[in-house]
Structures are given as structure tokens and as C-alpha cells.
PDB file of N, CA and C in Angstrom:
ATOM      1  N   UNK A   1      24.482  -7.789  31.183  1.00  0.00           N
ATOM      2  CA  UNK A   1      23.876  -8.414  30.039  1.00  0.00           C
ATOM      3  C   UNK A   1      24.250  -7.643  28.796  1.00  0.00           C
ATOM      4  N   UNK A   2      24.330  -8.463  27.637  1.00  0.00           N
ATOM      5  CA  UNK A   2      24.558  -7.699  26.359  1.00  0.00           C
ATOM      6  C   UNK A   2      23.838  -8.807  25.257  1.00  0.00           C
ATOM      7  N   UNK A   3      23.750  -8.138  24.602  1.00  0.00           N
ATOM      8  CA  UNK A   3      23.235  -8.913  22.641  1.00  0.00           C
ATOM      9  C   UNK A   3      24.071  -9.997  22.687  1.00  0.00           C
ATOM     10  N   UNK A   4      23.491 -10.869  22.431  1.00  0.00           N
ATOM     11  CA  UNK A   4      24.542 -12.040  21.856  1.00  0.00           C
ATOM     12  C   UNK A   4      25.093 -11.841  20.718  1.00  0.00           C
ATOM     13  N   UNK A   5      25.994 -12.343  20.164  1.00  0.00           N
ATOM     14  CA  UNK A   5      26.828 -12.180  19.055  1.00  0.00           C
ATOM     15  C   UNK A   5      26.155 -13.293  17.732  1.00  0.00           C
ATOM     16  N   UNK A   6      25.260 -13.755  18.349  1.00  0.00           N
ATOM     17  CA  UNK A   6      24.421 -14.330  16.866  1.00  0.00           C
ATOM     18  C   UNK A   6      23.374 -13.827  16.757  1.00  0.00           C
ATOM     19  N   UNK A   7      23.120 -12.508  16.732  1.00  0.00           N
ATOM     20  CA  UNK A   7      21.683 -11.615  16.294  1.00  0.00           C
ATOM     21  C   UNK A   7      22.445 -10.025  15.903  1.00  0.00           C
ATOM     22  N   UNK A   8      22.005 -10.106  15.162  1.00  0.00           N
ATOM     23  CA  UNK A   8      23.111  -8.844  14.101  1.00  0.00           C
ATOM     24  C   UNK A   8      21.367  -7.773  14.129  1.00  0.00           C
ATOM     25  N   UNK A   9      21.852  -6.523  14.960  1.00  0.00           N
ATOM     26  CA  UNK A   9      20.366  -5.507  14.483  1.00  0.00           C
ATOM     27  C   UNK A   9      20.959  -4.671  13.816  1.00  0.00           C
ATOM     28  N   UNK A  10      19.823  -4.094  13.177  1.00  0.00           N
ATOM     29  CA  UNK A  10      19.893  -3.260  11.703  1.00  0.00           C
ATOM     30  C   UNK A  10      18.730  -2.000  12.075  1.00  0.00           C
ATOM     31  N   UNK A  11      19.240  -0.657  12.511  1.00  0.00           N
ATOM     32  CA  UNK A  11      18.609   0.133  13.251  1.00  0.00           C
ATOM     33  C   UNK A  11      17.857   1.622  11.655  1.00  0.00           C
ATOM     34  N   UNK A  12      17.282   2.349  11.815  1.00  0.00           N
ATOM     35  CA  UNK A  12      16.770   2.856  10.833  1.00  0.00           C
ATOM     36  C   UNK A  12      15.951   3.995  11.384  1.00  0.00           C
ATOM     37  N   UNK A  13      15.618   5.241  10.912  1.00  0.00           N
ATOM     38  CA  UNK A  13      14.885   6.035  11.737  1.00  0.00           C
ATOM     39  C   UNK A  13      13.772   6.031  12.525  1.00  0.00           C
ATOM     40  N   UNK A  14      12.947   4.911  11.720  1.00  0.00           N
ATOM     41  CA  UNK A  14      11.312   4.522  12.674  1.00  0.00           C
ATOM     42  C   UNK A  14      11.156   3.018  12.510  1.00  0.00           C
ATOM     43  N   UNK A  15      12.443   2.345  12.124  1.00  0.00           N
ATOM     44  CA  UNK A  15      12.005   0.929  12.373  1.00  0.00           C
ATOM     45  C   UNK A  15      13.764   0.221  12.621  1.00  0.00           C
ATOM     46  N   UNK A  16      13.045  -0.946  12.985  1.00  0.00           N
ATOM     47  CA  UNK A  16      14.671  -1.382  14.174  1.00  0.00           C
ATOM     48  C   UNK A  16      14.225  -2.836  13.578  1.00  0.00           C
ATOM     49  N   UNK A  17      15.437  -3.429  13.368  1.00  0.00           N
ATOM     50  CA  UNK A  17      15.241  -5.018  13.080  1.00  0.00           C
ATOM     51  C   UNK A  17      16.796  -6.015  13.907  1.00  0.00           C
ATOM     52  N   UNK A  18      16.044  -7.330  14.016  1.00  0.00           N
ATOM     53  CA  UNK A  18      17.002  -8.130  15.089  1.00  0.00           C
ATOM     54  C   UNK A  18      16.442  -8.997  14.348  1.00  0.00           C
ATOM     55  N   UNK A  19      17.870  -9.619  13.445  1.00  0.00           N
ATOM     56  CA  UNK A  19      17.611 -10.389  13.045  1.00  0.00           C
ATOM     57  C   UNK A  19      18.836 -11.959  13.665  1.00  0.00           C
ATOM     58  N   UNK A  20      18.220 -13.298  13.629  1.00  0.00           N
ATOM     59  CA  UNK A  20      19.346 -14.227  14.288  1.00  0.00           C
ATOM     60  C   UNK A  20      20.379 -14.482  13.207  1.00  0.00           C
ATOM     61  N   UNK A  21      21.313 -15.229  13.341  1.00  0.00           N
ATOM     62  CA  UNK A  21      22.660 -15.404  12.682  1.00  0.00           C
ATOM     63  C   UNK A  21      22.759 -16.893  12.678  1.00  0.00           C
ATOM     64  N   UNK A  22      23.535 -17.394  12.239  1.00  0.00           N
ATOM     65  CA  UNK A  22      23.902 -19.099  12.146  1.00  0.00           C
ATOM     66  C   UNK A  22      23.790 -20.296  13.369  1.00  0.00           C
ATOM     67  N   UNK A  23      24.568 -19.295  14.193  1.00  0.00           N
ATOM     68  CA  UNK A  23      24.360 -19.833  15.617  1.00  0.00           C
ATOM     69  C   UNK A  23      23.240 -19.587  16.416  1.00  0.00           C
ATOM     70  N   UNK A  24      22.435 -18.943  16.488  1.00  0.00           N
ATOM     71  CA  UNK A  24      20.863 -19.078  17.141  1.00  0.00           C
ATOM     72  C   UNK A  24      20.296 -19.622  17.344  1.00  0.00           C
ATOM     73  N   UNK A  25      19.824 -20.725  18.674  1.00  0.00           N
ATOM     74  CA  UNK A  25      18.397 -21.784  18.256  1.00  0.00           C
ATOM     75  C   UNK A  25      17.661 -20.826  17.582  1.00  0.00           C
ATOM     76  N   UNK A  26      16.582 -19.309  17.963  1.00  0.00           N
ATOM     77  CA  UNK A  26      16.539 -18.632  17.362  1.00  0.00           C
ATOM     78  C   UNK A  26      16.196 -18.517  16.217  1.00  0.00           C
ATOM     79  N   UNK A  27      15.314 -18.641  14.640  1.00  0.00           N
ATOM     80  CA  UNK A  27      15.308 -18.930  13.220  1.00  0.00           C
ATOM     81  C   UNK A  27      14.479 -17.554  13.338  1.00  0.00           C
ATOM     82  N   UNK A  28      14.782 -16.208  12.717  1.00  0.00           N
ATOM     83  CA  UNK A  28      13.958 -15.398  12.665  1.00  0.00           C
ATOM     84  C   UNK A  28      14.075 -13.922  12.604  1.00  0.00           C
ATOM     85  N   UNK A  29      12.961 -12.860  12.571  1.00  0.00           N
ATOM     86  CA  UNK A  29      13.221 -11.548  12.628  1.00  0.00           C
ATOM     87  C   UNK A  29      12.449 -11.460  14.170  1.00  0.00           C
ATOM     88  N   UNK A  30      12.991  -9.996  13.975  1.00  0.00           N
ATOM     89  CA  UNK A  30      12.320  -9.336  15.054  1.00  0.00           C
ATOM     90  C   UNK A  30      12.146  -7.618  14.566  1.00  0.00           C
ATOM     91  N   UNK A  31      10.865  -6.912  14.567  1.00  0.00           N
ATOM     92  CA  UNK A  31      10.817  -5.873  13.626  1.00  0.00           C
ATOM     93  C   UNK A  31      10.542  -5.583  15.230  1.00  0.00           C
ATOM     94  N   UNK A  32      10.225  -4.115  15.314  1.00  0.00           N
ATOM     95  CA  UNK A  32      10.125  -2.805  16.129  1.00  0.00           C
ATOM     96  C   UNK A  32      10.073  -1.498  15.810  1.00  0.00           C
ATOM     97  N   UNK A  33       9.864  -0.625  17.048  1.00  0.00           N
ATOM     98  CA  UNK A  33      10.315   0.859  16.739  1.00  0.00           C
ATOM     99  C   UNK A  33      11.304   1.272  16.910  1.00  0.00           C
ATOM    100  N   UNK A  34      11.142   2.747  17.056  1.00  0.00           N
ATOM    101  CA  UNK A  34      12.494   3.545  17.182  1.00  0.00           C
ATOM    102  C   UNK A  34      13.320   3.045  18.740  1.00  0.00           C
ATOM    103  N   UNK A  35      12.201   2.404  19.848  1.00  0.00           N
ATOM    104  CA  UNK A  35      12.794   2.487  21.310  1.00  0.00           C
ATOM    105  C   UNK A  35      13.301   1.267  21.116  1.00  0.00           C
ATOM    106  N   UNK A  36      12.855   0.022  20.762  1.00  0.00           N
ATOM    107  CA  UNK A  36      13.300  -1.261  20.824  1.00  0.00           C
ATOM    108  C   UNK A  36      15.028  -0.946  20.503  1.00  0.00           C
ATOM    109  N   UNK A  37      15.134   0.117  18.645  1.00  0.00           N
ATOM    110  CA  UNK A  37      16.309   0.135  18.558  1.00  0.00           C
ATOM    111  C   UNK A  37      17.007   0.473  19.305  1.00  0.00           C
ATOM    112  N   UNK A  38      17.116   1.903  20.096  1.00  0.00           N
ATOM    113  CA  UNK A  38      17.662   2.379  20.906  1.00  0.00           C
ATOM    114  C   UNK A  38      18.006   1.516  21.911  1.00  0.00           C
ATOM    115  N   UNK A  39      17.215   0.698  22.583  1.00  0.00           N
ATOM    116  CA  UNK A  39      17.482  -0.717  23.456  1.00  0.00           C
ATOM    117  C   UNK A  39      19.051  -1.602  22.804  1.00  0.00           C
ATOM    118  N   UNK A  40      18.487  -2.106  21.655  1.00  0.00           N
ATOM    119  CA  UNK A  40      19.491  -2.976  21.399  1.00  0.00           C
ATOM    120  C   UNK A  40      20.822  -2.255  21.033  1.00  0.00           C
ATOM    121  N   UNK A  41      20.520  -1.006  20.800  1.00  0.00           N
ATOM    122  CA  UNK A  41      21.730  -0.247  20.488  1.00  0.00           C
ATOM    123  C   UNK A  41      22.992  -0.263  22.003  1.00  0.00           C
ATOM    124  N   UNK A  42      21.912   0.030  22.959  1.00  0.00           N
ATOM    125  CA  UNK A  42      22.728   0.095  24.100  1.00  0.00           C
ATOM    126  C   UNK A  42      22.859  -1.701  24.727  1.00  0.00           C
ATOM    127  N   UNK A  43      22.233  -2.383  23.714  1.00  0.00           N
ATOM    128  CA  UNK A  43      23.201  -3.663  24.399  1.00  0.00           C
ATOM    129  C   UNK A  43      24.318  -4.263  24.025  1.00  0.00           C
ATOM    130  N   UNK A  44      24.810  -3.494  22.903  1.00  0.00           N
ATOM    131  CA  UNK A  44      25.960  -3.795  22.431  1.00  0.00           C
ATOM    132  C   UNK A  44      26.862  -3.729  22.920  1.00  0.00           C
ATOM    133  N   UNK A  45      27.076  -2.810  24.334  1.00  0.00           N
ATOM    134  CA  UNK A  45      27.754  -2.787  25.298  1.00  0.00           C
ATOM    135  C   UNK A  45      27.030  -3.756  27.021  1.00  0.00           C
ATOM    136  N   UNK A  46      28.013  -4.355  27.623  1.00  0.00           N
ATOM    137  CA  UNK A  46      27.571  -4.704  28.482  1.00  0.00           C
ATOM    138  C   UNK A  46      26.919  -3.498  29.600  1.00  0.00           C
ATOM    139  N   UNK A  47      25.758  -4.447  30.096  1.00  0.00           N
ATOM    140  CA  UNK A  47      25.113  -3.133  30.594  1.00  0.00           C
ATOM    141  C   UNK A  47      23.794  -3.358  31.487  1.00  0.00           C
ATOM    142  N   UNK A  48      23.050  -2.980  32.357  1.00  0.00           N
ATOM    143  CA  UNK A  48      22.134  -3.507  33.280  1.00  0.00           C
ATOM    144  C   UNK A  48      20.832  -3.033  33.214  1.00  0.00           C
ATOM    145  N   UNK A  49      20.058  -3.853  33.472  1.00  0.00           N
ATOM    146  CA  UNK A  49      18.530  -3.223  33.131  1.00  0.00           C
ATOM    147  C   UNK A  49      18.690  -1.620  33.671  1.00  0.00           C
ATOM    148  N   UNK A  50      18.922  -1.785  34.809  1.00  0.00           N
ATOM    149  CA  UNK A  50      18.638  -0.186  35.886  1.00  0.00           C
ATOM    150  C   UNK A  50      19.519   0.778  34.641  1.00  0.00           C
ATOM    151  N   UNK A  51      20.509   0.426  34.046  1.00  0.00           N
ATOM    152  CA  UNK A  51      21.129   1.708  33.486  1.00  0.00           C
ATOM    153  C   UNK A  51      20.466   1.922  32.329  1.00  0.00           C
ATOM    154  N   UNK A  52      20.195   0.486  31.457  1.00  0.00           N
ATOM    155  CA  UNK A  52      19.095   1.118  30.414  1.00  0.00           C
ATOM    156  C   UNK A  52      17.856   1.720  30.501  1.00  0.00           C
ATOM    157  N   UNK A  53      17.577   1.993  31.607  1.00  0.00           N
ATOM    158  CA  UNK A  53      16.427   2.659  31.956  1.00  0.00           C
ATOM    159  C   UNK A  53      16.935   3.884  32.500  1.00  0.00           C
ATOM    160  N   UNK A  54      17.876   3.966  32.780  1.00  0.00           N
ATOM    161  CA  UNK A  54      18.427   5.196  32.794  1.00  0.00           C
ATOM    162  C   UNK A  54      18.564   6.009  31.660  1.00  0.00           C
ATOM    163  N   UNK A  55      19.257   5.499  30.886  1.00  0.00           N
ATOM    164  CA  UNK A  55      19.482   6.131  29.753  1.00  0.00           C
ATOM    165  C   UNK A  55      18.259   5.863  28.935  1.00  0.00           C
ATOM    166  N   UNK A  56      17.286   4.808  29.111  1.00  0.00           N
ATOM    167  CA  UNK A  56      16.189   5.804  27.649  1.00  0.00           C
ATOM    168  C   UNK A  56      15.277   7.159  28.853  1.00  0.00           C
ATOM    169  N   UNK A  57      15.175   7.156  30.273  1.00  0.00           N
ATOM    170  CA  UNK A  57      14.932   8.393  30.789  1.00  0.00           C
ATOM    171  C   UNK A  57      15.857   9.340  29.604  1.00  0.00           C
ATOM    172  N   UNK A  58      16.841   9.840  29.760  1.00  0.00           N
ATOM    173  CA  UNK A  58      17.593  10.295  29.243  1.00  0.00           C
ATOM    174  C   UNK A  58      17.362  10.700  27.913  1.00  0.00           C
ATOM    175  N   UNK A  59      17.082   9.941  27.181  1.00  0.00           N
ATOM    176  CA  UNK A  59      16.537   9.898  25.670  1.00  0.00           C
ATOM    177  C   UNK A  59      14.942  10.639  24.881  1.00  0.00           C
ATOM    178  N   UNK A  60      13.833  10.016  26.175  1.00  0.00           N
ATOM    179  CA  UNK A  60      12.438  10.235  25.951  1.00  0.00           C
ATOM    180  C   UNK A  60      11.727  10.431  26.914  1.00  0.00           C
ATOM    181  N   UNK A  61      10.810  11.425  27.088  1.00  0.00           N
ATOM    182  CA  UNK A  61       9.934  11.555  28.062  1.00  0.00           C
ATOM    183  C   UNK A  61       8.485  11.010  27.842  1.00  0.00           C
ATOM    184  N   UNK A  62       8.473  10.150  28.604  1.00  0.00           N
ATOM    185  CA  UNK A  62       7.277   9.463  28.726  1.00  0.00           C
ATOM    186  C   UNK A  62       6.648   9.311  30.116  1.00  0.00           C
ATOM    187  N   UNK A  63       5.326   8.493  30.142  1.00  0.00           N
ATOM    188  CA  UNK A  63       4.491   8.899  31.545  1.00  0.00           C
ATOM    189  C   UNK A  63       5.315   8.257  32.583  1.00  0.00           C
ATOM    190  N   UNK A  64       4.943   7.921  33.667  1.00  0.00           N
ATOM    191  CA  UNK A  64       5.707   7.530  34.671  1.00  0.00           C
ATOM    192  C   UNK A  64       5.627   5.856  34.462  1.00  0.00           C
ATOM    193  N   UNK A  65       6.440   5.341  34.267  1.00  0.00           N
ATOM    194  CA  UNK A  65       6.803   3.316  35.006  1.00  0.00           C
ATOM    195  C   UNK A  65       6.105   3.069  32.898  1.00  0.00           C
ATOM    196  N   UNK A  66       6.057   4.067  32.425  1.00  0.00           N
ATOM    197  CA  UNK A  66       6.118   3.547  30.753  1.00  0.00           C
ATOM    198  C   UNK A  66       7.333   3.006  30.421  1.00  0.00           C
ATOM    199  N   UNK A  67       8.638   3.768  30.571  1.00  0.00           N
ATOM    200  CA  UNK A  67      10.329   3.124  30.149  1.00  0.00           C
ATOM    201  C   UNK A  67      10.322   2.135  30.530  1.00  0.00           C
ATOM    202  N   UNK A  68       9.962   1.903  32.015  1.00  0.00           N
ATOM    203  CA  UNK A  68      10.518   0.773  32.965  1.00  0.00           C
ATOM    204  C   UNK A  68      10.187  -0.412  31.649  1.00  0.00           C
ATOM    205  N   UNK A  69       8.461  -0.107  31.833  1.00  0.00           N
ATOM    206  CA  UNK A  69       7.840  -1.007  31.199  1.00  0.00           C
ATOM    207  C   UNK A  69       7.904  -1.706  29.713  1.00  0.00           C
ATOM    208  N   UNK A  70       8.643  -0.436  28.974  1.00  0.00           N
ATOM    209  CA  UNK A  70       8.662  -1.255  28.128  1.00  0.00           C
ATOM    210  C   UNK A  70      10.079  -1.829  27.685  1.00  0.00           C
ATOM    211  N   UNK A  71      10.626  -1.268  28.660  1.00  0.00           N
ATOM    212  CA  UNK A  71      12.098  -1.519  28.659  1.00  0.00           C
ATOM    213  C   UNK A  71      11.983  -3.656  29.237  1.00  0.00           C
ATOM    214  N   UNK A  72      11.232  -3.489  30.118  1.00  0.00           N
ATOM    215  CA  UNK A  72      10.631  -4.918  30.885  1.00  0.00           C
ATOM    216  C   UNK A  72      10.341  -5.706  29.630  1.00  0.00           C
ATOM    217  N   UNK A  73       9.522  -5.435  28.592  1.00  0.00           N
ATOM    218  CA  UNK A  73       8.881  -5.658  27.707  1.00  0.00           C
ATOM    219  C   UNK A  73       9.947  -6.378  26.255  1.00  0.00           C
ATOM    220  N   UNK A  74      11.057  -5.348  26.232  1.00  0.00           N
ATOM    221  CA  UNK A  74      11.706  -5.612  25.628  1.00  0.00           C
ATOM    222  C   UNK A  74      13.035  -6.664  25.592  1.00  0.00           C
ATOM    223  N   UNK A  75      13.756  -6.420  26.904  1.00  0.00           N
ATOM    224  CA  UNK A  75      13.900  -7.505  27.779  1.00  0.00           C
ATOM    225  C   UNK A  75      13.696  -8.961  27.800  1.00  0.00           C
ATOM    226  N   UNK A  76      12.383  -8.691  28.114  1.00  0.00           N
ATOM    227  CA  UNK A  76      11.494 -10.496  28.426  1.00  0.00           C
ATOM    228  C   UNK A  76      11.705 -10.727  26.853  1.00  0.00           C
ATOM    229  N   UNK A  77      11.736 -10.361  25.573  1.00  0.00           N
ATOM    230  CA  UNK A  77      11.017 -10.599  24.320  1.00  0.00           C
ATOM    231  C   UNK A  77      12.485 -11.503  24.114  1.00  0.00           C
ATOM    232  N   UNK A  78      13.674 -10.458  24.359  1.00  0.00           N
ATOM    233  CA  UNK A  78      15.129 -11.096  24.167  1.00  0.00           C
ATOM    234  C   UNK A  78      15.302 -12.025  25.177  1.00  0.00           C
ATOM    235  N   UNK A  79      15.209 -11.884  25.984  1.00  0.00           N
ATOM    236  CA  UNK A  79      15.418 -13.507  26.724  1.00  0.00           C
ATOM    237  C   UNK A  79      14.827 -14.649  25.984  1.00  0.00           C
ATOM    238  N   UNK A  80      13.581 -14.391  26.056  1.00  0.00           N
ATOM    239  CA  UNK A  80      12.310 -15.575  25.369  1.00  0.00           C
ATOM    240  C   UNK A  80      13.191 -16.418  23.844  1.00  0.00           C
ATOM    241  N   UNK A  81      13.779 -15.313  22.960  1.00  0.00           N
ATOM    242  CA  UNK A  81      14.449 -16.148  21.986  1.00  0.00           C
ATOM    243  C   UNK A  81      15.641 -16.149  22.009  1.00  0.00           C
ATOM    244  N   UNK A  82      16.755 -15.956  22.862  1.00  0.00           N
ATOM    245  CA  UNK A  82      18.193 -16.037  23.668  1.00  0.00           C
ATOM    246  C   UNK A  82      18.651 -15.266  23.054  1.00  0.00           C
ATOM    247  N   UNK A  83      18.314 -14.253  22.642  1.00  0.00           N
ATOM    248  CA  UNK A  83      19.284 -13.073  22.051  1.00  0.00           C
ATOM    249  C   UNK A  83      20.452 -12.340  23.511  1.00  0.00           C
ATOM    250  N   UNK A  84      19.862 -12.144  24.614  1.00  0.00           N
ATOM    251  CA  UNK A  84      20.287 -11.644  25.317  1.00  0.00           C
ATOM    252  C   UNK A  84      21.907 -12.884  26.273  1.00  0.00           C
ATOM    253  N   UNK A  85      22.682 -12.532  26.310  1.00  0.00           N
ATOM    254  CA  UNK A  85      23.792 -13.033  27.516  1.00  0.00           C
ATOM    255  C   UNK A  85      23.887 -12.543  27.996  1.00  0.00           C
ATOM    256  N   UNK A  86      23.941 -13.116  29.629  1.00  0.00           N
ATOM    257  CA  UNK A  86      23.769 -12.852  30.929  1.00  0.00           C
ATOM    258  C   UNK A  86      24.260 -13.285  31.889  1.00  0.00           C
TER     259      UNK A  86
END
């Protein structure tokens, strides 16, 4: 899976934005934090849930099945408005 090519994000030290492009059913923003960015950062490359959860391990320590989760979280949000190809 990777970002679709009609949602252009715009990443920033404590706030992350996904915004859609021409081609999007999609009409809209999407604001966040620092992890969401880090997410979409690594979908710019093709790439699999299990490894992005690898790599925000990698990134942040948090409690146990928190990454998974919000990695899950973040995920479902991009599917829901087709940002994600798959």
C-alpha cells in the first residue's frame, strides 16, 4: 500500500496535514500530529502495515499494542476517504 497520488501531505514539527488534489472523490483536509505525519511520510513509499509498525517501534516508545493501534487508526481513516492504494 502507498498514498495515492491525489492527496499531497504537508508535514511540520507538531502538525501534519493531508490534503486531497483534483482527482479525489475525497473534497477535504485532514489535520493531525506529529505520528499521523510520520505515517504518511512512510507511505510515500510502497510499504505494509507490519513494516510501518515496525518502523514507528523504531521511531517512539510507547505502551504496548498503542503503535499497532494507532497505526490501525490511521490506516482505517485513509482507507475511509481513498487516500490509501492497495
Amino acid at each position: 500500500m502507498k498514498l495515492n497520488r491525489n492527496f499531497i501531505s504537508r508535514i511540520s514539527d507538531d502538525e501534519s496535514i493531508l490534503v486531497s488534489g483534483g482527482g479525489a472523490e475525497f473534497s477535504g483536509i485532514v489535520k493531525g500530529n506529529r505520528t499521523f505525519g510520520v505515517i504518511l511520510e512512510l507511505l510515500k513509499k510502497e510499504t505494509s502495515e507490519a513494516d510501518l509498525i515496525s518502523a514507528m517501534k523504531g521511531r517512539f516508545e510507547a505502551p504496548e499494542g498503542m503503535i499497532e493501534k494507532d497505526v490501525a487508526r490511521v490506516l482505517s481513516e485513509l482507507r475511509r476517504i481513498g487516500a490509501l492504494d492497495e
